[in-house]
C-alpha atoms as a PDB file:
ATOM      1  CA  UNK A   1      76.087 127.729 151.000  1.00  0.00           C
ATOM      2  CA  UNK A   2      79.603 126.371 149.822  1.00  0.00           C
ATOM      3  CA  UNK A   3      81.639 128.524 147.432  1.00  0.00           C
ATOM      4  CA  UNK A   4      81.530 126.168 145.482  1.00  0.00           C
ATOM      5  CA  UNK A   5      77.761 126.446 144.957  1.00  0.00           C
ATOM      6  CA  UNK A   6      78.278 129.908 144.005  1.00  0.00           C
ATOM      7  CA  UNK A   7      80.071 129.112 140.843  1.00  0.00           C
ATOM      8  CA  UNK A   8      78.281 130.470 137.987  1.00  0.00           C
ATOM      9  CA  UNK A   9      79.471 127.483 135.930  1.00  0.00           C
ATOM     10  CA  UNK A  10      78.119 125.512 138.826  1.00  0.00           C
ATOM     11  CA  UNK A  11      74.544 127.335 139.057  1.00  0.00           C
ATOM     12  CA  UNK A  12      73.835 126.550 135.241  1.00  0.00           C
ATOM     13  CA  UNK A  13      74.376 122.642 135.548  1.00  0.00           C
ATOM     14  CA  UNK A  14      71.411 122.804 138.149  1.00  0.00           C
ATOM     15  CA  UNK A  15      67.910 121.968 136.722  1.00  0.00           C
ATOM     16  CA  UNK A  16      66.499 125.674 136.702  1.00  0.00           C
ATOM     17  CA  UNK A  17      64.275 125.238 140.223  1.00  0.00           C
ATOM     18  CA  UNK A  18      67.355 124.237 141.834  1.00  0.00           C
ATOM     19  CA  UNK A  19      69.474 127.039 140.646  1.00  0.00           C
ATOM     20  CA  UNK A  20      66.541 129.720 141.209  1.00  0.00           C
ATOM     21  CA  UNK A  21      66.040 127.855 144.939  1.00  0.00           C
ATOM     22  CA  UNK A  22      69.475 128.303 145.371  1.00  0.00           C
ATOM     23  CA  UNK A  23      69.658 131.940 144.012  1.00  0.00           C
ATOM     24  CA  UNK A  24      66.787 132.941 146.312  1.00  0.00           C
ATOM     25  CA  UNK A  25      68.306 131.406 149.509  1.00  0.00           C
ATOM     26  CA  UNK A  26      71.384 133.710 148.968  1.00  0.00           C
ATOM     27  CA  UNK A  27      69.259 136.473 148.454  1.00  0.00           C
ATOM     28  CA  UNK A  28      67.199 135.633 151.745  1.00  0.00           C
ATOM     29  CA  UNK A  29      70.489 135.085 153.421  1.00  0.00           C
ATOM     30  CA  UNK A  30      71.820 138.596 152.718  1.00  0.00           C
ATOM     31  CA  UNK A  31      69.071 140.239 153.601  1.00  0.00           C
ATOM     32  CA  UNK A  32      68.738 138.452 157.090  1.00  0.00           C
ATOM     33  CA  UNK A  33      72.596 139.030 158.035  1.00  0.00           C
ATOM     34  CA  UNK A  34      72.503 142.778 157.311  1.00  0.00           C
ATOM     35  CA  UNK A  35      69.157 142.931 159.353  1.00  0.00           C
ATOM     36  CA  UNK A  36      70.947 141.044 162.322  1.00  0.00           C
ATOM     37  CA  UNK A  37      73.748 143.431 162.549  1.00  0.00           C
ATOM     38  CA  UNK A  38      71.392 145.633 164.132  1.00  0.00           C
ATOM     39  CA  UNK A  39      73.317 148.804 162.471  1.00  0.00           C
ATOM     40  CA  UNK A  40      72.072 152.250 163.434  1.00  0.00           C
ATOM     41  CA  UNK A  41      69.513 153.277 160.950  1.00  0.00           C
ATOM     42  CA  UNK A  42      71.706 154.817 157.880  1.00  0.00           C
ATOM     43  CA  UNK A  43      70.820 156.337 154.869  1.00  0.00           C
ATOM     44  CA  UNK A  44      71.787 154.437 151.081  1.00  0.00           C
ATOM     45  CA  UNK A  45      74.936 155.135 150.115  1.00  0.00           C
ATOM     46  CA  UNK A  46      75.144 156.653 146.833  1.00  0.00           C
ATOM     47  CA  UNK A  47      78.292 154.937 145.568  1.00  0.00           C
ATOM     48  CA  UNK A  48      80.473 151.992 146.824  1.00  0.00           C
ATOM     49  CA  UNK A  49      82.942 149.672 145.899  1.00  0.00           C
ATOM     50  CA  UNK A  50      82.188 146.185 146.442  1.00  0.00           C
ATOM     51  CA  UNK A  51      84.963 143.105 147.871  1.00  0.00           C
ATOM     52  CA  UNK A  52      84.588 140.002 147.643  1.00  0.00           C
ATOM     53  CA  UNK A  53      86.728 138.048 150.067  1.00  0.00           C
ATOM     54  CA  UNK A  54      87.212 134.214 149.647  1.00  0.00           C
ATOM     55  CA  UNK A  55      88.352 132.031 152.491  1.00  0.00           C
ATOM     56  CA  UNK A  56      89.289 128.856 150.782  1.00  0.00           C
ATOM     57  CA  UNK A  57      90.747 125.688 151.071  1.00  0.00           C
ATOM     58  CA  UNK A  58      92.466 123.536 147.782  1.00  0.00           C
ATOM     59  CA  UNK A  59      91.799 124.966 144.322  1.00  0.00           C
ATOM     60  CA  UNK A  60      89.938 128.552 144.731  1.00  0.00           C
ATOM     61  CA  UNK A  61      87.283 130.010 142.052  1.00  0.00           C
ATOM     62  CA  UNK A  62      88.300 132.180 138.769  1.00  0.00           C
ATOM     63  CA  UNK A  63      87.481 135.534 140.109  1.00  0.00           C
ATOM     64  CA  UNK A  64      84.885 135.749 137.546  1.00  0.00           C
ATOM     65  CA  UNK A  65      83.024 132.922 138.512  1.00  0.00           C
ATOM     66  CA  UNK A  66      83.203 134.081 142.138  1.00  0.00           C
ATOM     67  CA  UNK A  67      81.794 137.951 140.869  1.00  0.00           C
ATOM     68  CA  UNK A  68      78.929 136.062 139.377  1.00  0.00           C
ATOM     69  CA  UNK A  69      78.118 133.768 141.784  1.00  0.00           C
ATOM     70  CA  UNK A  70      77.296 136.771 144.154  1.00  0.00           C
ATOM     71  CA  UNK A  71      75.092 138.832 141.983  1.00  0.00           C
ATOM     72  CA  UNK A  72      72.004 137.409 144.166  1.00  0.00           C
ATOM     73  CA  UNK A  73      74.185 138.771 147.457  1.00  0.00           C
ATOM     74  CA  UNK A  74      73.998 141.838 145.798  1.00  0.00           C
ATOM     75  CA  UNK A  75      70.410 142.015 145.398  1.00  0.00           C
ATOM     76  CA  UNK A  76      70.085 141.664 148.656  1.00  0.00           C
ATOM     77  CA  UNK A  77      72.238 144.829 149.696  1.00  0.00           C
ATOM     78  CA  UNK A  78      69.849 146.533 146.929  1.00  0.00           C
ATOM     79  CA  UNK A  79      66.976 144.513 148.644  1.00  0.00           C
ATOM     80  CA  UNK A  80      68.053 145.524 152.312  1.00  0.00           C
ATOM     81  CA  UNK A  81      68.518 149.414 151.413  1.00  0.00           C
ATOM     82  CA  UNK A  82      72.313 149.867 151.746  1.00  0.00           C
ATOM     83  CA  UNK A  83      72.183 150.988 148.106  1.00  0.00           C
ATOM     84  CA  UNK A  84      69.437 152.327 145.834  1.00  0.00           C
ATOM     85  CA  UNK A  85      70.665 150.321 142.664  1.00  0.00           C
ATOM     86  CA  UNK A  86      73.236 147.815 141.760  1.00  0.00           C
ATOM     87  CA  UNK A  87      74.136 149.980 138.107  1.00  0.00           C
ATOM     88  CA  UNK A  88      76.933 151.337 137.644  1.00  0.00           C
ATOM     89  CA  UNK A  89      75.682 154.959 138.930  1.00  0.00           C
ATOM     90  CA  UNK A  90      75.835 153.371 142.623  1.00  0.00           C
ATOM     91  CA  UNK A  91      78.119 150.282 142.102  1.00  0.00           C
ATOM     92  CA  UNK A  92      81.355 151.325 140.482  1.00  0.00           C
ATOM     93  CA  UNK A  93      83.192 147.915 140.968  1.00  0.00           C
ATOM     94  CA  UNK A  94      84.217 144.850 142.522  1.00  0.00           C
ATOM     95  CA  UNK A  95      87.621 144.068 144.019  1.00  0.00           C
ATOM     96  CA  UNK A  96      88.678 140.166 144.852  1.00  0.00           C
ATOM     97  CA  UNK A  97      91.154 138.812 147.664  1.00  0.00           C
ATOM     98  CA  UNK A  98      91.958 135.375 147.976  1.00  0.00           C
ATOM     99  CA  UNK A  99      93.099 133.305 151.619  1.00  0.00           C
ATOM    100  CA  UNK A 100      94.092 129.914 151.842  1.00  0.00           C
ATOM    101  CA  UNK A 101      92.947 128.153 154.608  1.00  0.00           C
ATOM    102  CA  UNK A 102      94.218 125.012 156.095  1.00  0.00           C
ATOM    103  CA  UNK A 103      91.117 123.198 157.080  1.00  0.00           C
ATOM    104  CA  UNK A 104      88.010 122.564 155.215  1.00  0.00           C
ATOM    105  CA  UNK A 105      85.673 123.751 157.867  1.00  0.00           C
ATOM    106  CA  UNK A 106      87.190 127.274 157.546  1.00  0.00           C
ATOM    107  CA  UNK A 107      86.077 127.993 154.043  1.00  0.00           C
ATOM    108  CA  UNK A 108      83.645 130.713 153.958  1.00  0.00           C
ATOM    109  CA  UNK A 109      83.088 134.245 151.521  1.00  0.00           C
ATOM    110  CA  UNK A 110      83.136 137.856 153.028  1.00  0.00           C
ATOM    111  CA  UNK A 111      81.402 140.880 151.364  1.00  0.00           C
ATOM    112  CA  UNK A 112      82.778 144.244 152.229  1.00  0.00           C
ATOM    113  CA  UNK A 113      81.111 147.209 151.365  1.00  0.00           C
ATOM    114  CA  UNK A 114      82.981 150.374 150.776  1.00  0.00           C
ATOM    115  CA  UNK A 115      81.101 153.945 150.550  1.00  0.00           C
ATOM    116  CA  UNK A 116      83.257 155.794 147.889  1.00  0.00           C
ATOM    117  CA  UNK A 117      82.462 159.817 148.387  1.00  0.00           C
END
């Protein structure tokens, strides 16, 4: 899915079966990469920190835009067990870092997760 996509400006222009089509595939997405990653079985952590990193190429999103656009990436770390709950008892925040990339091909989003003890 581009960044672009993820916009949440973007996601209400879409007649609503697009946007929830679109919502879902990000969930399914998120679920499926943290499954592949074939991490030894863990426990939830109780309370992380959440960073968004965008790889991007001309004009990049408002960081609150960005935040938005990854709520559904979120459910799916809720979804895949790395966290009971996205409220704020588990998630205590988000964090945003920006690269520019030369080449259009290179755009892509990173989600780190940070356990905070």
């Amino acid at each position: 899915m581009k960044a672009s996509e993820l916009s949440g400006n973007n996601l209400r222009r879409h007649h609503p079966m697009m946007r929830h089509r679109k919502e879902q595939q990000l969930l399914n997405d998120t679920i499926a990469m943290l499954k592949d990653m074939e991490l030894s079985p863990w426990s939830p952590m109780q309370q992380v920190r959440i960073k968004f990193i965008a790889y991007y190429c001309g004009k990049p999103l408002d960081p609150d835009n960005l935040i938005a656009g990854m709520k559904y990436a979120v459910d799916g770390v809720v979804a895949a067990g790395v966290i009971p709950d996205d409220g704020p008892a588990h998630l205590l925040g988000f964090d945003v870092e920006y690269h520019k990339m030369h080449r259009m091909k290179d755009r892509r989003l990173a989600m780190e997760i940070t356990e905070v003890k």
